[in-house]
C-alpha atoms as a PDB file:
ATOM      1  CA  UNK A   1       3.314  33.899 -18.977  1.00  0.00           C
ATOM      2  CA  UNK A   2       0.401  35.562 -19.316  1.00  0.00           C
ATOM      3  CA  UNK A   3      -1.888  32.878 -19.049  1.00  0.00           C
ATOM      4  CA  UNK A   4      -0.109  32.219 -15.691  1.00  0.00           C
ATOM      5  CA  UNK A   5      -0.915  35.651 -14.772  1.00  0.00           C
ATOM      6  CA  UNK A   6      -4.349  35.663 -15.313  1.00  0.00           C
ATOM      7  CA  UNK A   7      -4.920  31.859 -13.498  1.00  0.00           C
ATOM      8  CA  UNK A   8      -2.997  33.573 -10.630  1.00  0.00           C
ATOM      9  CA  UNK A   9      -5.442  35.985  -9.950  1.00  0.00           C
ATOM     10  CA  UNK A  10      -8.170  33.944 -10.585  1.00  0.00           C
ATOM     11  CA  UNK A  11      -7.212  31.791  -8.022  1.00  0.00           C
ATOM     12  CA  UNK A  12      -6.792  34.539  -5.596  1.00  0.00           C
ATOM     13  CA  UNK A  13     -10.500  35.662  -6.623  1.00  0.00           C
ATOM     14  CA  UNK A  14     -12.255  32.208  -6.929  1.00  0.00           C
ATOM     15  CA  UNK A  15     -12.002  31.492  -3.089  1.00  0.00           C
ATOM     16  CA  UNK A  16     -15.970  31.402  -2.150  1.00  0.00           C
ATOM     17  CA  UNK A  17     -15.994  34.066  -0.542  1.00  0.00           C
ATOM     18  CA  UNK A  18     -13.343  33.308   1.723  1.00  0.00           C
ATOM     19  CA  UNK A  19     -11.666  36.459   0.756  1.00  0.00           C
ATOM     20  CA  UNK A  20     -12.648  40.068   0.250  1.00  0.00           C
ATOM     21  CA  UNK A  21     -10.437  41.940  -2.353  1.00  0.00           C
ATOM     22  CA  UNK A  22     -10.938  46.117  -2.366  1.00  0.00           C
ATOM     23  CA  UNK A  23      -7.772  49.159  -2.483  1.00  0.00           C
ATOM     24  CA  UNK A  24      -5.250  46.340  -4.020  1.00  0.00           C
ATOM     25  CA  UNK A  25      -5.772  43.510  -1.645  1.00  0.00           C
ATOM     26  CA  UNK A  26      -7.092  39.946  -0.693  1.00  0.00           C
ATOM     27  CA  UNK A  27      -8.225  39.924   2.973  1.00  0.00           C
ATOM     28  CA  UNK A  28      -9.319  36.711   4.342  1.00  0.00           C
ATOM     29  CA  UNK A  29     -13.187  37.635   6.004  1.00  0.00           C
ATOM     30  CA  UNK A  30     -12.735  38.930   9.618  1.00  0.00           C
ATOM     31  CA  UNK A  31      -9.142  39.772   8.853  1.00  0.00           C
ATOM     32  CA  UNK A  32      -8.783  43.233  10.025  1.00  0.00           C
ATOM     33  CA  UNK A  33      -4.999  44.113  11.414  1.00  0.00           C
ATOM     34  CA  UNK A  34      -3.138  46.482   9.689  1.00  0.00           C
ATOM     35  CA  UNK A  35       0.555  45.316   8.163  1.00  0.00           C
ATOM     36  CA  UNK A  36       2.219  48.142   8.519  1.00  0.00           C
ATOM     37  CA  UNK A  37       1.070  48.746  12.187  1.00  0.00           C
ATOM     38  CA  UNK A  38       1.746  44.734  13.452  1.00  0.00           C
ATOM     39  CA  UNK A  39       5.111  45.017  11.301  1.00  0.00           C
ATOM     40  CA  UNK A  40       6.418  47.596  13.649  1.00  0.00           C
ATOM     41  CA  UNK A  41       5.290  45.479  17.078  1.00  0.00           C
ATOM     42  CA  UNK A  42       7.063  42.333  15.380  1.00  0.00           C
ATOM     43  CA  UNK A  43      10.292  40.768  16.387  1.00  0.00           C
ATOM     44  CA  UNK A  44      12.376  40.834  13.126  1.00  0.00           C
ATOM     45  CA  UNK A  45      13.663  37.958  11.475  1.00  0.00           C
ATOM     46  CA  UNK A  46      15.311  39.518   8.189  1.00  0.00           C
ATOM     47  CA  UNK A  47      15.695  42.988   7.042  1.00  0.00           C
ATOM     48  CA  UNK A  48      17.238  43.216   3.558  1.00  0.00           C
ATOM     49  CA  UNK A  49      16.753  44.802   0.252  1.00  0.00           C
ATOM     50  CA  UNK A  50      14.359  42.609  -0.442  1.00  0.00           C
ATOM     51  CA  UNK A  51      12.065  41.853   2.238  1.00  0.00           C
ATOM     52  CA  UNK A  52      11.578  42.563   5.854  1.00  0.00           C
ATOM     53  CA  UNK A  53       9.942  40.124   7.912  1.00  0.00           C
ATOM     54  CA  UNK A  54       9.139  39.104  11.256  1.00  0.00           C
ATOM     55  CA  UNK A  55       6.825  37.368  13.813  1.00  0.00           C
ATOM     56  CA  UNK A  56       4.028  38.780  16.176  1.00  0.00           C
ATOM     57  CA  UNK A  57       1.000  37.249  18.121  1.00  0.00           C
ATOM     58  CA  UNK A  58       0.722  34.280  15.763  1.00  0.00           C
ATOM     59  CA  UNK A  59       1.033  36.643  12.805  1.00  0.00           C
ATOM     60  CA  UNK A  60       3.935  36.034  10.402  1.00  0.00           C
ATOM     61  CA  UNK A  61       4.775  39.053   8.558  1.00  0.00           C
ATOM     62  CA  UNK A  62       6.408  39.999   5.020  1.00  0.00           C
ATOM     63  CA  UNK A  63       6.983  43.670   3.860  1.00  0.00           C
ATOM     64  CA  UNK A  64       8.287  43.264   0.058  1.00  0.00           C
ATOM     65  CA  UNK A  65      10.930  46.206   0.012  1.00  0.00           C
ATOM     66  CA  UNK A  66      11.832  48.495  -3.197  1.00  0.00           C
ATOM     67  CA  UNK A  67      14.774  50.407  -2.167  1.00  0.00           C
ATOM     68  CA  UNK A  68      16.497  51.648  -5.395  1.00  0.00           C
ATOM     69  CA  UNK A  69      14.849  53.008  -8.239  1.00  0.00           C
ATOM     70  CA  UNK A  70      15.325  50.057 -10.203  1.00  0.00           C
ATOM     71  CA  UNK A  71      13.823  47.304  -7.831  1.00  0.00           C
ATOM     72  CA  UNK A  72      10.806  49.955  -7.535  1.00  0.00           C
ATOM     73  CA  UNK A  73      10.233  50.350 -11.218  1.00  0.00           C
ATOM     74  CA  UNK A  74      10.688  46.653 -11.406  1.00  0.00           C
ATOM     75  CA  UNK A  75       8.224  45.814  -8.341  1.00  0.00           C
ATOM     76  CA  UNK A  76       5.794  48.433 -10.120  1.00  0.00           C
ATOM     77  CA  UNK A  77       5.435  46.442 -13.183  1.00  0.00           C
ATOM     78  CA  UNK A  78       5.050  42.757 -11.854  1.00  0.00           C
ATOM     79  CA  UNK A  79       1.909  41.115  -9.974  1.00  0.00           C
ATOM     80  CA  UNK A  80       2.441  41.516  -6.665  1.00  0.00           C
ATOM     81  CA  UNK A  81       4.481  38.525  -5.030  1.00  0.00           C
ATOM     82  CA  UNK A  82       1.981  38.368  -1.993  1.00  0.00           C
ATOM     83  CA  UNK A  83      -0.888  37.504  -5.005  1.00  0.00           C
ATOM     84  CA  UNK A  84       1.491  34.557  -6.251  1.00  0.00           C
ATOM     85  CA  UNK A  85       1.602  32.989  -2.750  1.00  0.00           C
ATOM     86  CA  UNK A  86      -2.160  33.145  -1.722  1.00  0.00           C
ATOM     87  CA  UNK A  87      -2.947  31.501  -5.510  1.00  0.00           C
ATOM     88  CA  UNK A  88      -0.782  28.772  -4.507  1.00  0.00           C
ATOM     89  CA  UNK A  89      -0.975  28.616  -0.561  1.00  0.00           C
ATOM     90  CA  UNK A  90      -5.074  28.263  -2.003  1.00  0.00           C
ATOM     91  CA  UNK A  91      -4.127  25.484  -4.810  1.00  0.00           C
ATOM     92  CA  UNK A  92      -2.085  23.575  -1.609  1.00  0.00           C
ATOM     93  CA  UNK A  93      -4.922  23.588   0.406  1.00  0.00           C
ATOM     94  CA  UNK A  94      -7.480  22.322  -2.330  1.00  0.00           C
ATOM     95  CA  UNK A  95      -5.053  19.554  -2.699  1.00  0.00           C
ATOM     96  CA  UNK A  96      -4.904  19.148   1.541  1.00  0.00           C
ATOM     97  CA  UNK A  97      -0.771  19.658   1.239  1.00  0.00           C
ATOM     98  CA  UNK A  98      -0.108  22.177   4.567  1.00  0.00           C
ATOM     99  CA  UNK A  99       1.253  25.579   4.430  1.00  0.00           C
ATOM    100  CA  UNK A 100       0.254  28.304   6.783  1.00  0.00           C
ATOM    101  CA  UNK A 101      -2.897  30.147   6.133  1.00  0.00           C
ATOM    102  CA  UNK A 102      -3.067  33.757   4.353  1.00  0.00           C
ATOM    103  CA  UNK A 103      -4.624  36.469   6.208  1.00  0.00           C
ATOM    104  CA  UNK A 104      -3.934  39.208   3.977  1.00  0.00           C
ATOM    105  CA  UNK A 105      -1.983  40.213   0.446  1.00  0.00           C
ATOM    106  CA  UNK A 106      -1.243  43.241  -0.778  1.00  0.00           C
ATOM    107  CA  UNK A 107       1.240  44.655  -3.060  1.00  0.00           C
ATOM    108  CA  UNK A 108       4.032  45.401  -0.294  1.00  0.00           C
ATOM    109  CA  UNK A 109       2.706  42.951   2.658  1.00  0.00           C
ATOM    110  CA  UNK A 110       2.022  39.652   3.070  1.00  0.00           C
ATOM    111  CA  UNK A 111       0.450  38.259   6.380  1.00  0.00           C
ATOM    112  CA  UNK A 112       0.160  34.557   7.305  1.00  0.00           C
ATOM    113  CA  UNK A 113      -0.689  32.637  10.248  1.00  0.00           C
ATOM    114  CA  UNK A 114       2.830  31.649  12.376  1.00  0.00           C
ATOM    115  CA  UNK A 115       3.941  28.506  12.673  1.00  0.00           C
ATOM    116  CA  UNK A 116       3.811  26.965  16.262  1.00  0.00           C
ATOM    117  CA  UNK A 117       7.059  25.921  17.974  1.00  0.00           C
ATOM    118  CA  UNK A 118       6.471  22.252  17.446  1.00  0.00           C
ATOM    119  CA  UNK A 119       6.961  22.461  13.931  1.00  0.00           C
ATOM    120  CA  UNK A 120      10.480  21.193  12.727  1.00  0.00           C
ATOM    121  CA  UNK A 121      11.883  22.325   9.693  1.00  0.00           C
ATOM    122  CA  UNK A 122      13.746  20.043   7.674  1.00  0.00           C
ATOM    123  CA  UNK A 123      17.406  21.802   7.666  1.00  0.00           C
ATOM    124  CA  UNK A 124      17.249  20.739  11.351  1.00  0.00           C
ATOM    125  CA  UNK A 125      15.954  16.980  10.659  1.00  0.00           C
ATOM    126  CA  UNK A 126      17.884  16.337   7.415  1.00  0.00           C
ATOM    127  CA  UNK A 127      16.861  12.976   8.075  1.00  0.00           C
ATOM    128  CA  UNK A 128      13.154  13.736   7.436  1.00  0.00           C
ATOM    129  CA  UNK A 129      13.617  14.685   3.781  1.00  0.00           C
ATOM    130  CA  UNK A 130      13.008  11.430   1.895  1.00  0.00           C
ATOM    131  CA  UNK A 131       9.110  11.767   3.597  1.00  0.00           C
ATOM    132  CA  UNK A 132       8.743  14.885   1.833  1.00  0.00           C
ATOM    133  CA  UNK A 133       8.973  13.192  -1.701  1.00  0.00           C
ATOM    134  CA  UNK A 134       5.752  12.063  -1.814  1.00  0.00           C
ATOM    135  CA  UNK A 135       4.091  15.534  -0.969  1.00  0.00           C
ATOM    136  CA  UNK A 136       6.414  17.128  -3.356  1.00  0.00           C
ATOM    137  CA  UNK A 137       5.340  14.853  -5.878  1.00  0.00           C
ATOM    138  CA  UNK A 138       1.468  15.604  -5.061  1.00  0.00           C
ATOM    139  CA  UNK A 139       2.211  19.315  -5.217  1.00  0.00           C
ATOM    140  CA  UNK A 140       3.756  19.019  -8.567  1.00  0.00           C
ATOM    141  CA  UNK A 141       0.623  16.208  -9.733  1.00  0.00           C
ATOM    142  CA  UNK A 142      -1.622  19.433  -8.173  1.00  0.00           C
ATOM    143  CA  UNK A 143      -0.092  21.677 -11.219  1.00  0.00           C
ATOM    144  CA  UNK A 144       2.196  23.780  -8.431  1.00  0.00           C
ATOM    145  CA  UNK A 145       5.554  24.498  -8.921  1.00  0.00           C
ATOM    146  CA  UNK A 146       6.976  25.640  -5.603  1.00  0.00           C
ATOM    147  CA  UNK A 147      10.216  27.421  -7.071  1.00  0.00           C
ATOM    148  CA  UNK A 148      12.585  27.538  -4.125  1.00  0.00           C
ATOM    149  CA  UNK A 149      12.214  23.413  -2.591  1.00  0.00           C
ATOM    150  CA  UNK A 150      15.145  23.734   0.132  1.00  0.00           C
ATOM    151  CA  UNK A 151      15.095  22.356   3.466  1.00  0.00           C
ATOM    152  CA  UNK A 152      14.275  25.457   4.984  1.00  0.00           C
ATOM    153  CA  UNK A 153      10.936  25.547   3.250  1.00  0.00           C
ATOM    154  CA  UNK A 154       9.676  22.149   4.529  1.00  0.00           C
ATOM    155  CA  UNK A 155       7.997  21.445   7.583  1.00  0.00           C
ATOM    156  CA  UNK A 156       6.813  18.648   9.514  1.00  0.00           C
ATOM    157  CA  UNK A 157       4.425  19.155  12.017  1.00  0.00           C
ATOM    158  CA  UNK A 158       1.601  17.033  13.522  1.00  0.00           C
ATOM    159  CA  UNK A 159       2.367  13.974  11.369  1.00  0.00           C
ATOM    160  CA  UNK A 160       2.460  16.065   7.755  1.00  0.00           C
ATOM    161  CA  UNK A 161       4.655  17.747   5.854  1.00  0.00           C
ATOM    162  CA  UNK A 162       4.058  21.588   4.768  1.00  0.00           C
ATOM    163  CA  UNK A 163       5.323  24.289   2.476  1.00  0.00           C
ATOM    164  CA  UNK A 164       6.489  28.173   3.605  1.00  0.00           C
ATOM    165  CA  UNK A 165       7.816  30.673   1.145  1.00  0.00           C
ATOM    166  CA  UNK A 166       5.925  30.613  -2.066  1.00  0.00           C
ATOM    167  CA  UNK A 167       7.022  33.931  -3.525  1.00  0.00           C
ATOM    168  CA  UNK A 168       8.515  32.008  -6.351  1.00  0.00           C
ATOM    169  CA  UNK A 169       5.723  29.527  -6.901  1.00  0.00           C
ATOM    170  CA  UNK A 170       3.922  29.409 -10.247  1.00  0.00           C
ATOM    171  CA  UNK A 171       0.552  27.806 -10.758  1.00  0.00           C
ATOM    172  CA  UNK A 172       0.568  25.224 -14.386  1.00  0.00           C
ATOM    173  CA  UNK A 173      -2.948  24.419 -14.965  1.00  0.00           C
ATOM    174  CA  UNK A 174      -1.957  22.259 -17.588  1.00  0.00           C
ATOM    175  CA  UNK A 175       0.671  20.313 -15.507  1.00  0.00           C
ATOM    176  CA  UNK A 176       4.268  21.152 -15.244  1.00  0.00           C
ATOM    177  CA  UNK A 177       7.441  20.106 -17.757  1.00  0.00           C
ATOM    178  CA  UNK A 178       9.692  17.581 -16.696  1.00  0.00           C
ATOM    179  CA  UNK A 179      12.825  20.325 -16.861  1.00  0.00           C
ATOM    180  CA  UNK A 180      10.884  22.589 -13.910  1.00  0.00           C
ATOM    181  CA  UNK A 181      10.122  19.339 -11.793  1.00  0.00           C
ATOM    182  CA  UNK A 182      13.975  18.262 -12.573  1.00  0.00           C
ATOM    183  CA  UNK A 183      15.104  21.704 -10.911  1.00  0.00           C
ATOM    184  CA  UNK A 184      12.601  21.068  -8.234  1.00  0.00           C
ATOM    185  CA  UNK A 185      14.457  17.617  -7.284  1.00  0.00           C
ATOM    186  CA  UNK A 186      17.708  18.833  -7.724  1.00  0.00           C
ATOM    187  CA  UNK A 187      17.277  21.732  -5.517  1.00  0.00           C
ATOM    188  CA  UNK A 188      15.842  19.178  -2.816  1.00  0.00           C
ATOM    189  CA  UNK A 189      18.559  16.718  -3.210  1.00  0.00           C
ATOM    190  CA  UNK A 190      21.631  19.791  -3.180  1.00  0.00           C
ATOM    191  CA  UNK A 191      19.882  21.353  -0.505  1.00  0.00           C
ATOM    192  CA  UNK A 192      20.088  17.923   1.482  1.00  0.00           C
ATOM    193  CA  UNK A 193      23.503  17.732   0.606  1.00  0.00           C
ATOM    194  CA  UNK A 194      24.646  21.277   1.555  1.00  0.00           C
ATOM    195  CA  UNK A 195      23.055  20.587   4.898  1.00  0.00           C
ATOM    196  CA  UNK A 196      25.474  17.924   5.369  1.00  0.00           C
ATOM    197  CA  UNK A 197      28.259  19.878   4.197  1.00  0.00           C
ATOM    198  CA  UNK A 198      27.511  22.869   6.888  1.00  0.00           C
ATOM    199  CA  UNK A 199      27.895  20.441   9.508  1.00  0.00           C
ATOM    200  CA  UNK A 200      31.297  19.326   8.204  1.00  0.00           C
ATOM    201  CA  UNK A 201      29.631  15.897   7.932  1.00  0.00           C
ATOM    202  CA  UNK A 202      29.999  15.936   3.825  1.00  0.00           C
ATOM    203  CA  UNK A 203      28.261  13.064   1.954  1.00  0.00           C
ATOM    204  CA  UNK A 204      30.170  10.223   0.386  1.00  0.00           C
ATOM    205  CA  UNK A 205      29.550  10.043  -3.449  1.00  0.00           C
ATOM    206  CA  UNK A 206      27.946   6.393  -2.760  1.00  0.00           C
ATOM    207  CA  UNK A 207      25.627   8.416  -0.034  1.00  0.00           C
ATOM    208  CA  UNK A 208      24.452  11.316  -2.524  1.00  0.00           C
ATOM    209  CA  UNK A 209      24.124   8.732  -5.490  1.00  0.00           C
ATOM    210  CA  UNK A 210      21.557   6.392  -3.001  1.00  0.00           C
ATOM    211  CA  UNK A 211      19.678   9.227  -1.694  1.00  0.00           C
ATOM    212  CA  UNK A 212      19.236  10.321  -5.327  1.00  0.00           C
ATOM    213  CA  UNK A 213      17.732   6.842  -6.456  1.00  0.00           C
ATOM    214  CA  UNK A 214      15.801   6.793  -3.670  1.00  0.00           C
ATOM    215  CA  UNK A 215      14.254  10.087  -3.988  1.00  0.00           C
ATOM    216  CA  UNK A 216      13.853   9.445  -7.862  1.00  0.00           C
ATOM    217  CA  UNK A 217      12.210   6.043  -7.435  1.00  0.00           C
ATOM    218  CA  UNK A 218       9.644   7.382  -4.747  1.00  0.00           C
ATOM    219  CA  UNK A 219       8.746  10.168  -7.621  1.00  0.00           C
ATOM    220  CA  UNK A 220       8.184   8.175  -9.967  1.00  0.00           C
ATOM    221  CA  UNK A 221       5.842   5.809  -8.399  1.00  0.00           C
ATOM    222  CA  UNK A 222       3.801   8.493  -7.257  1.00  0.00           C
ATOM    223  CA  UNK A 223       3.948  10.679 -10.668  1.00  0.00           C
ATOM    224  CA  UNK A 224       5.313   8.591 -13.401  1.00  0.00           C
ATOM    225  CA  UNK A 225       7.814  10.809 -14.241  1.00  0.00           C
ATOM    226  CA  UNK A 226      11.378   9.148 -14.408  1.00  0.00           C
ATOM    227  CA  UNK A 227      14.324  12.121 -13.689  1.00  0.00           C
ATOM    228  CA  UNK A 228      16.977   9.829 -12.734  1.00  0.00           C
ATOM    229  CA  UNK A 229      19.446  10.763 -15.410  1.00  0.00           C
ATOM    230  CA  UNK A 230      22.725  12.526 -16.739  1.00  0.00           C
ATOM    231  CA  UNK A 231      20.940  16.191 -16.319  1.00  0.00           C
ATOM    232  CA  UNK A 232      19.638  15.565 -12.947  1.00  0.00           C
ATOM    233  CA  UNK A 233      23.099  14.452 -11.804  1.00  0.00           C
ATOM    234  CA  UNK A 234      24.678  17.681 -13.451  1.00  0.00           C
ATOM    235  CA  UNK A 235      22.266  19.888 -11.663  1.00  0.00           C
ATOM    236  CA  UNK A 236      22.850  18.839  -8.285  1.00  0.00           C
ATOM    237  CA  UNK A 237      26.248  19.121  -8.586  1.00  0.00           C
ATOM    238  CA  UNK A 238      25.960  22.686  -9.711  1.00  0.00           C
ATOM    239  CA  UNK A 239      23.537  23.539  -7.340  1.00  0.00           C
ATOM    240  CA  UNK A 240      25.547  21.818  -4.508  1.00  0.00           C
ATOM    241  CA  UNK A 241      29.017  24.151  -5.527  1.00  0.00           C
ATOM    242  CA  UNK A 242      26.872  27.257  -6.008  1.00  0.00           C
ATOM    243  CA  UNK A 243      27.334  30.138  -3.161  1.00  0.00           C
ATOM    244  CA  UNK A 244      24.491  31.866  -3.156  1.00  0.00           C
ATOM    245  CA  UNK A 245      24.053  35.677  -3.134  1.00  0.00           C
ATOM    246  CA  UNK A 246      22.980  37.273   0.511  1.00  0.00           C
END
């Protein structure tokens, strides 16, 4: 973990020179708005415990909340979550896999460019997901694990797929295990299949079993790693029955 750490920040740090870092955060150069000031002009998109975000003048915004004494203490003691998604929004780029471009991380704020309206995220194109194997399977050759791979985290825009929400990613400079890119196919696969089920359109075993192969076989080919089995089948199902927490 703590060699994760430290490659984390010397991601964030080995940018040349892209970004400044002084008082706690990485700025991109020429970067000057201030969070807390374009937070409060933004339209809000979620206000929760955990995070408050929301969308102004291009700018998407991310305010990491610690309300309760606990989640402060907590927050206090871990590297920053905005730090986590610049090293790996930087590691995506180096391997030319899209995701929108960090402006600015600090402990309680992350700022990234916004999306445009074109871009169509994969919870309303279900159909698009298979295309996102391949990528998925370049991030994960790249030494990224992206930690929360659902349909609402994939984008297609301009031709390419893309990656948002990287709080959970984790940077494996000496490649990932074959359990972490197992969870990152199941999650994929159930989040696929939930799609279907919130439409009342459930899948047919038949239909979840070929989508499976198919998304297996493309991952292989492009990573040599075979997860078609027993555990992979178990984790989708879980993962498909699971109601999340709000």
């Amino acid at each position: 973990m703590l060699r994760e750490l430290v490659t984390t920040l010397m991601d964030c740090r080995r940018t040349g020179g892209d970004y400044l870092f002084g008082k706690g955060r990485f700025v991109l150069r020429g970067f000057t708005a201030d969070p807390a000031f374009e937070l409060s002009k933004c339209a809000i998109i979620k206000d929760s415990n955990t995070t408050t975000t929301g969308t102004a003048h291009g700018l998407f915004l991310k305010r990491y909340n610690c309300r309760g004494l606990w989640r402060t203490l907590k927050r206090s003691l871990q590297l920053p979550r905005s730090y986590e998604c610049l090293a790996a929004a930087i590691r995506l780029r180096q391997a030319e896999i899209a995701t929108p471009t960090v402006f600015l991380a600090s402990r309680y704020y992350l700022i990234t460019e916004a999306l445009p309206e074109n871009a169509v995220f994969l919870d309303k194109q279900p159909e698009l997901t298979s295309g996102a194997v391949p990528v998925l399977a370049e991030m994960h050759n790249a030494g990224i694990y992206h930690g929360d791979v659902n349909l609402r985290n994939i984008y297609f825009l301009n031709g390419k797929y893309g990656f948002i929400d990287l709080d959970s990613a984790r940077i494996f400079p000496k490649g990932i295990s074959k359990s972490l890119r197992r969870q990152e196919i199941a999650r994929l696969i159930s989040s696929y299949a939930r799609e279907f089920n919130s439409r009342g359109e459930p899948l047919s075993e038949s239909a979840l079993d070929g989508f499976t192969k198919q998304v297996t076989a493309c991952y292989r080919e492009k990573t040599g790693t075979d997860l078609l089995d027993a555990k992979l089948n178990e984790r989708i199902q879980y993962l498909i029955r699971r109601v999340r927490r709000r």
